[in-house]
Protein backbone atom coordinates (compact mmCIF):
# COMPACT_ATOMS: atom_id res chain seq x y z
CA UNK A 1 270.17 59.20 66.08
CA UNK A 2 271.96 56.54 68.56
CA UNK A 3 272.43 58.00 71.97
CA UNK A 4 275.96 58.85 73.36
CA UNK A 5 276.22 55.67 75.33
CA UNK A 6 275.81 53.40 72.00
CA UNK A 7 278.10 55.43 70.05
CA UNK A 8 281.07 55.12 73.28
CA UNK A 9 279.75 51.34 73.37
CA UNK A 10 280.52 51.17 69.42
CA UNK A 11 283.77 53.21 69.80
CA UNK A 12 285.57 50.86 72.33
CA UNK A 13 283.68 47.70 70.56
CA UNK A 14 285.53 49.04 67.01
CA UNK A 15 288.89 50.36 67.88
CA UNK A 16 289.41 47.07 70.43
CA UNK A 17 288.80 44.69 66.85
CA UNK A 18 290.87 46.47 64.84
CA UNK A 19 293.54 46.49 67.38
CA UNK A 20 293.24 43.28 68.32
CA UNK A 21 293.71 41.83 64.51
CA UNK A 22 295.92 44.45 63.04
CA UNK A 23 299.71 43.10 63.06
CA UNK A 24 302.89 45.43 61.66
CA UNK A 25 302.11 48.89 63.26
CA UNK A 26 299.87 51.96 63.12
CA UNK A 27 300.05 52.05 59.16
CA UNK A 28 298.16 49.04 58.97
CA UNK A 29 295.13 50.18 61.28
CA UNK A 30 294.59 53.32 59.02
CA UNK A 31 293.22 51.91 56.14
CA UNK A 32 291.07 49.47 58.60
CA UNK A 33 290.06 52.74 60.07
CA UNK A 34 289.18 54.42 56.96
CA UNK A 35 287.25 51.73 55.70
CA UNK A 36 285.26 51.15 59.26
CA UNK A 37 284.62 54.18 60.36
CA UNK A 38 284.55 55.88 56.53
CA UNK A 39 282.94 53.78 54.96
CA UNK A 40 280.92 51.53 56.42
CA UNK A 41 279.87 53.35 59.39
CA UNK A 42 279.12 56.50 58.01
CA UNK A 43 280.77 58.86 61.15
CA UNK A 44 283.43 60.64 59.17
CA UNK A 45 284.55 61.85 56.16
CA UNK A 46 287.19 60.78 54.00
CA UNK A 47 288.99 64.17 53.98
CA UNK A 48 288.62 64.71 57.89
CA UNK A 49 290.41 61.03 57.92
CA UNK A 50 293.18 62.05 56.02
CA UNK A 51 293.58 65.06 57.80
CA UNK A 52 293.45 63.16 61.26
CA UNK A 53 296.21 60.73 59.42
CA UNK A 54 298.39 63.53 58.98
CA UNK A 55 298.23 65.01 62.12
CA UNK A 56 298.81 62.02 63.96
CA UNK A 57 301.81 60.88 61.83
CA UNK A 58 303.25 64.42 62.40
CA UNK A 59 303.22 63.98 66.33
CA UNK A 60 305.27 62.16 68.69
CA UNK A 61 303.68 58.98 70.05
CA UNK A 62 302.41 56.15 68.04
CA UNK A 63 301.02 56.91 64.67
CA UNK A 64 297.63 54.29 65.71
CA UNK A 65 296.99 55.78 69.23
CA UNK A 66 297.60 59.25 68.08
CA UNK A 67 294.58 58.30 65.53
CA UNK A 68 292.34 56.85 67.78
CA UNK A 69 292.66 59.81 70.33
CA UNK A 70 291.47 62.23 67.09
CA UNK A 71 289.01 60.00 65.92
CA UNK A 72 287.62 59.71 69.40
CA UNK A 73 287.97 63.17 70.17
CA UNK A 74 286.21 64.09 67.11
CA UNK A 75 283.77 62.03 67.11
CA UNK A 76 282.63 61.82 70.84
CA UNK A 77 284.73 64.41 72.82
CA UNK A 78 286.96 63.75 75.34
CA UNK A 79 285.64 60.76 76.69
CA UNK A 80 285.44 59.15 73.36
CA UNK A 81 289.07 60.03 72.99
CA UNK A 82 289.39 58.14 76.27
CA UNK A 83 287.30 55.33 75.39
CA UNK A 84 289.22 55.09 71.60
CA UNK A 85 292.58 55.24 73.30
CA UNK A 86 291.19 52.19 75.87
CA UNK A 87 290.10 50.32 72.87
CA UNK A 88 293.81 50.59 70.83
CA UNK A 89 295.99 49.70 73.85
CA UNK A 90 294.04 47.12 75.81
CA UNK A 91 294.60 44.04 73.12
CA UNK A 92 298.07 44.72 72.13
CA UNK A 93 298.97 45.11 76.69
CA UNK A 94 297.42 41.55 76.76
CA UNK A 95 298.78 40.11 73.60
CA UNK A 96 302.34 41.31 74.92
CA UNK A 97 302.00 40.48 78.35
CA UNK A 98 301.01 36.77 77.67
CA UNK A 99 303.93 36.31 74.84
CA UNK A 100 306.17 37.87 77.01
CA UNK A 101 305.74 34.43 79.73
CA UNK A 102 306.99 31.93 76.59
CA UNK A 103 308.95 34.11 74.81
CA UNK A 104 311.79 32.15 75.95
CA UNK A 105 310.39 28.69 75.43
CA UNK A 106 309.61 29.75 71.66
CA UNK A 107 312.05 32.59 70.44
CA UNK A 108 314.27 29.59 69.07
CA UNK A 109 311.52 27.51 67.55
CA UNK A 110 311.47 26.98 63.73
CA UNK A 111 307.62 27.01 63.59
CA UNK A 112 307.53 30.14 65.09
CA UNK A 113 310.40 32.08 63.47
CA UNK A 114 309.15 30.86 60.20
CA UNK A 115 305.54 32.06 61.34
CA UNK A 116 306.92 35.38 61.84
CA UNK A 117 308.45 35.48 58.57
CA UNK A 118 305.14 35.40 56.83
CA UNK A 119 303.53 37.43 58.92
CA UNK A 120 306.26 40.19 58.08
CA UNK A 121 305.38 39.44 53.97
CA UNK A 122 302.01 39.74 54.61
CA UNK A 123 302.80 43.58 56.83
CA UNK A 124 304.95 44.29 53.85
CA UNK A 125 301.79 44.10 51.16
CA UNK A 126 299.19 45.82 54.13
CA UNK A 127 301.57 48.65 54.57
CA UNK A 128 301.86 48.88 50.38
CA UNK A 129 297.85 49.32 50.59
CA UNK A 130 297.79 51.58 53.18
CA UNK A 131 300.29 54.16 50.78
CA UNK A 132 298.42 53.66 47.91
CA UNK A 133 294.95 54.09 49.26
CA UNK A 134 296.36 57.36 51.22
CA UNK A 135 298.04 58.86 47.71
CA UNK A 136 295.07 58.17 45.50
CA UNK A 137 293.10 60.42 46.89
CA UNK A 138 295.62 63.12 45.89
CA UNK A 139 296.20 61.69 42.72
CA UNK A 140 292.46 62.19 41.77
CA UNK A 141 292.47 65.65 43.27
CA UNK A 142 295.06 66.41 39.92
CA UNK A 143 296.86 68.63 42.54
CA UNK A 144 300.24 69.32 41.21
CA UNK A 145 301.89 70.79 44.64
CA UNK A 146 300.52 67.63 46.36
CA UNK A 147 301.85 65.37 43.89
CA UNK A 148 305.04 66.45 43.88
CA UNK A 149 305.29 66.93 47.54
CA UNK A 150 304.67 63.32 48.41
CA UNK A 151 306.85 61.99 45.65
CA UNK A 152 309.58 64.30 46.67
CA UNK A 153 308.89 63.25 50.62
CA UNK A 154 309.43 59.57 49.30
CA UNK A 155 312.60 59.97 47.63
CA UNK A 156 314.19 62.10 50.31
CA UNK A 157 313.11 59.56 53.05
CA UNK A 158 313.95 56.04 51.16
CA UNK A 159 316.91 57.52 48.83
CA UNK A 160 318.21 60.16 50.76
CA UNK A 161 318.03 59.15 54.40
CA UNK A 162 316.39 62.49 55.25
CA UNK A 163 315.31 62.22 58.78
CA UNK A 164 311.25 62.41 58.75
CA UNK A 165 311.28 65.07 61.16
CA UNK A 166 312.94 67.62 58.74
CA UNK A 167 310.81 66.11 55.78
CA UNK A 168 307.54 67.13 58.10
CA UNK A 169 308.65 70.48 58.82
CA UNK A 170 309.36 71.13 55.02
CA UNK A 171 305.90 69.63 54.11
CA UNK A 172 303.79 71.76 56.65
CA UNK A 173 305.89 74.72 55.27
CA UNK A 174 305.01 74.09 51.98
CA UNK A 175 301.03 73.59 52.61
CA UNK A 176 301.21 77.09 54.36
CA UNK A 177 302.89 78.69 51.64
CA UNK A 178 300.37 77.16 48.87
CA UNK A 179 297.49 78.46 51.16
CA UNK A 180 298.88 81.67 51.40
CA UNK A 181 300.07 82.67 47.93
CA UNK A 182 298.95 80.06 45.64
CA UNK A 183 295.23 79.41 47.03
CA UNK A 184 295.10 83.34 47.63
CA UNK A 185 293.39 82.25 51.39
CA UNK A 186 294.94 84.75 53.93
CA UNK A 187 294.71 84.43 57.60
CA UNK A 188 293.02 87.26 59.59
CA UNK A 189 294.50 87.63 63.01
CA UNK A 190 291.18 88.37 64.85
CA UNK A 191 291.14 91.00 67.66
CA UNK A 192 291.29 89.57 71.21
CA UNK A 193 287.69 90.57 71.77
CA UNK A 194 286.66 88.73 68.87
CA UNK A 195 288.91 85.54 70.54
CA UNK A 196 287.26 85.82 73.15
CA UNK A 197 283.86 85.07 71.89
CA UNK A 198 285.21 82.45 69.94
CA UNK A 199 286.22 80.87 73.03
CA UNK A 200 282.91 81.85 74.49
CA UNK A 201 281.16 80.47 71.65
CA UNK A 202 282.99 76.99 71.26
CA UNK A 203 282.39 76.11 75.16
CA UNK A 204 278.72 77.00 75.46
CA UNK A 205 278.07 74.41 71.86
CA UNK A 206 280.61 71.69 74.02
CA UNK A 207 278.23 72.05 76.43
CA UNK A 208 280.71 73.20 79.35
C-alpha cells in the first residue's frame, strides 16, 4: 500500500497533467479523469466518479475544480482536496498569465485565429465523448427513469432554453422521488443520540 506522501505526490503530479493538456473546459477533464484515475490507476470506482460528476456539475464554481476538490477529498482528505485543487489551477494561472503579455501582439494574427478555430473543432468532438461515455453507463443499466430523465434534460436545455438551474432542481427531485416510492428505500430520520455517535464515530475513523 503506497504511503500518504506518494499518493499526495501522485495527486498533484496527475491533476497538474491533465490540467495542463486539457483545452475547452471542465467537460473535457472528466473523461481524462475517469479514465486516469478509473481506470488505469485503480483509486475509484466508476459509479463513485459519476456520482462526484454530478455533484460537481450541480454546484456553483467550475465543473473541473469542483471535481478535483471531490476526488481529492475522497481520496486523500482534506489535504488531498488541497493538493487536487493546487494541481487544476496552477497550469491554466500560468498558461493565462503568459498569453495575457501578447495577447495584443497576436489577437489579430491569421495563424493564430485560425489555430483557435481547430482547436474549438477538436473541443467540439472531446465534449461529444465526454456525453456519450457519461450516458452509456445509464444506457447499460436499462434504467427507464434515467433514460428518460437525461433525454428529457437534453431537450429542455438545447430546444427549450430551460435554464440548467431549474433542469437540476427537477432532476434531483426526480431521483428522490424514484428512491422513495419506486426503489421502496425510505429514509429513517435517526434520533439525535444516534447522530451523535455517528458524528462520534466518523471523526475517531478520520483520525481527528
Amino acid at each position: 500500500m503506497k504511503s500518504k506522501k506518494n499518493i499526495y505526490r501522485k495527486l498533484f503530479s496527475t491533476t497538474f497533467c491533465l490540467s495542463a493538456f486539457t483545452f475547452g473546459g471542465g467537460f473535457v477533464i472528466i473523461p481524462l479523469m475517469q479514465k486516469k484515475f478509473v481506470e488505469d490507476l485503480h483509486w475509484i470506482e466508476k459509479e463513485e466518479m459519476l456520482n462526484l460528476v454530478a455533484i460537481a456539475q450541480s454546484s456553483p464554481g467550475a465543473v473541473a475544480v469542483n471535481a478535483s476538490i471531490l476526488l481529492g477529498y475522497h481520496l486523500a482528505g482534506v489535504f488531498g482536496a488541497m493538493i487536487s485543487i493546487l494541481g487544476t489551477v496552477l497550469p491554466p494561472l500560468l498558461i493565462l498569465s503568459i498569453v495575457s503579455f501578447f495577447y495584443a501582439s497576436f489577437s489579430g494574427n491569421i495563424i493564430v485565429n485560425a489555430v483557435l478555430k481547430g482547436m474549438q473543432i477538436g473541443v467540439a468532438a472531446v465534449v461529444t465523448d465526454a456525453v456519450l461515455r457519461l450516458g452509456e453507463d445509464l444506457v447499460h443499466e436499462k434504467d427507464v427513469i434515467s433514460i428518460l430523465v437525461m433525454f428529457g434534460a437534453f431537450i429542455a436545455t438545447f430546444f427549450m432554453k430551460v435554464n440548467v438551474m431549474y433542469i437540476i432542481l427537477v432532476c434531483g427531485c426526480i431521483g428522490v422521488l424514484k428512491v422513495v416510492i419506486h426503489d421502496k428505500k425510505f429514509i429513517r430520520v435517526a434520533k439525535p443520540n444516534d447522530t451523535f455517535k455517528a458524528i462520534l464515530e466518523f471523526l475517531s475513523n478520520r483520525n481527528i
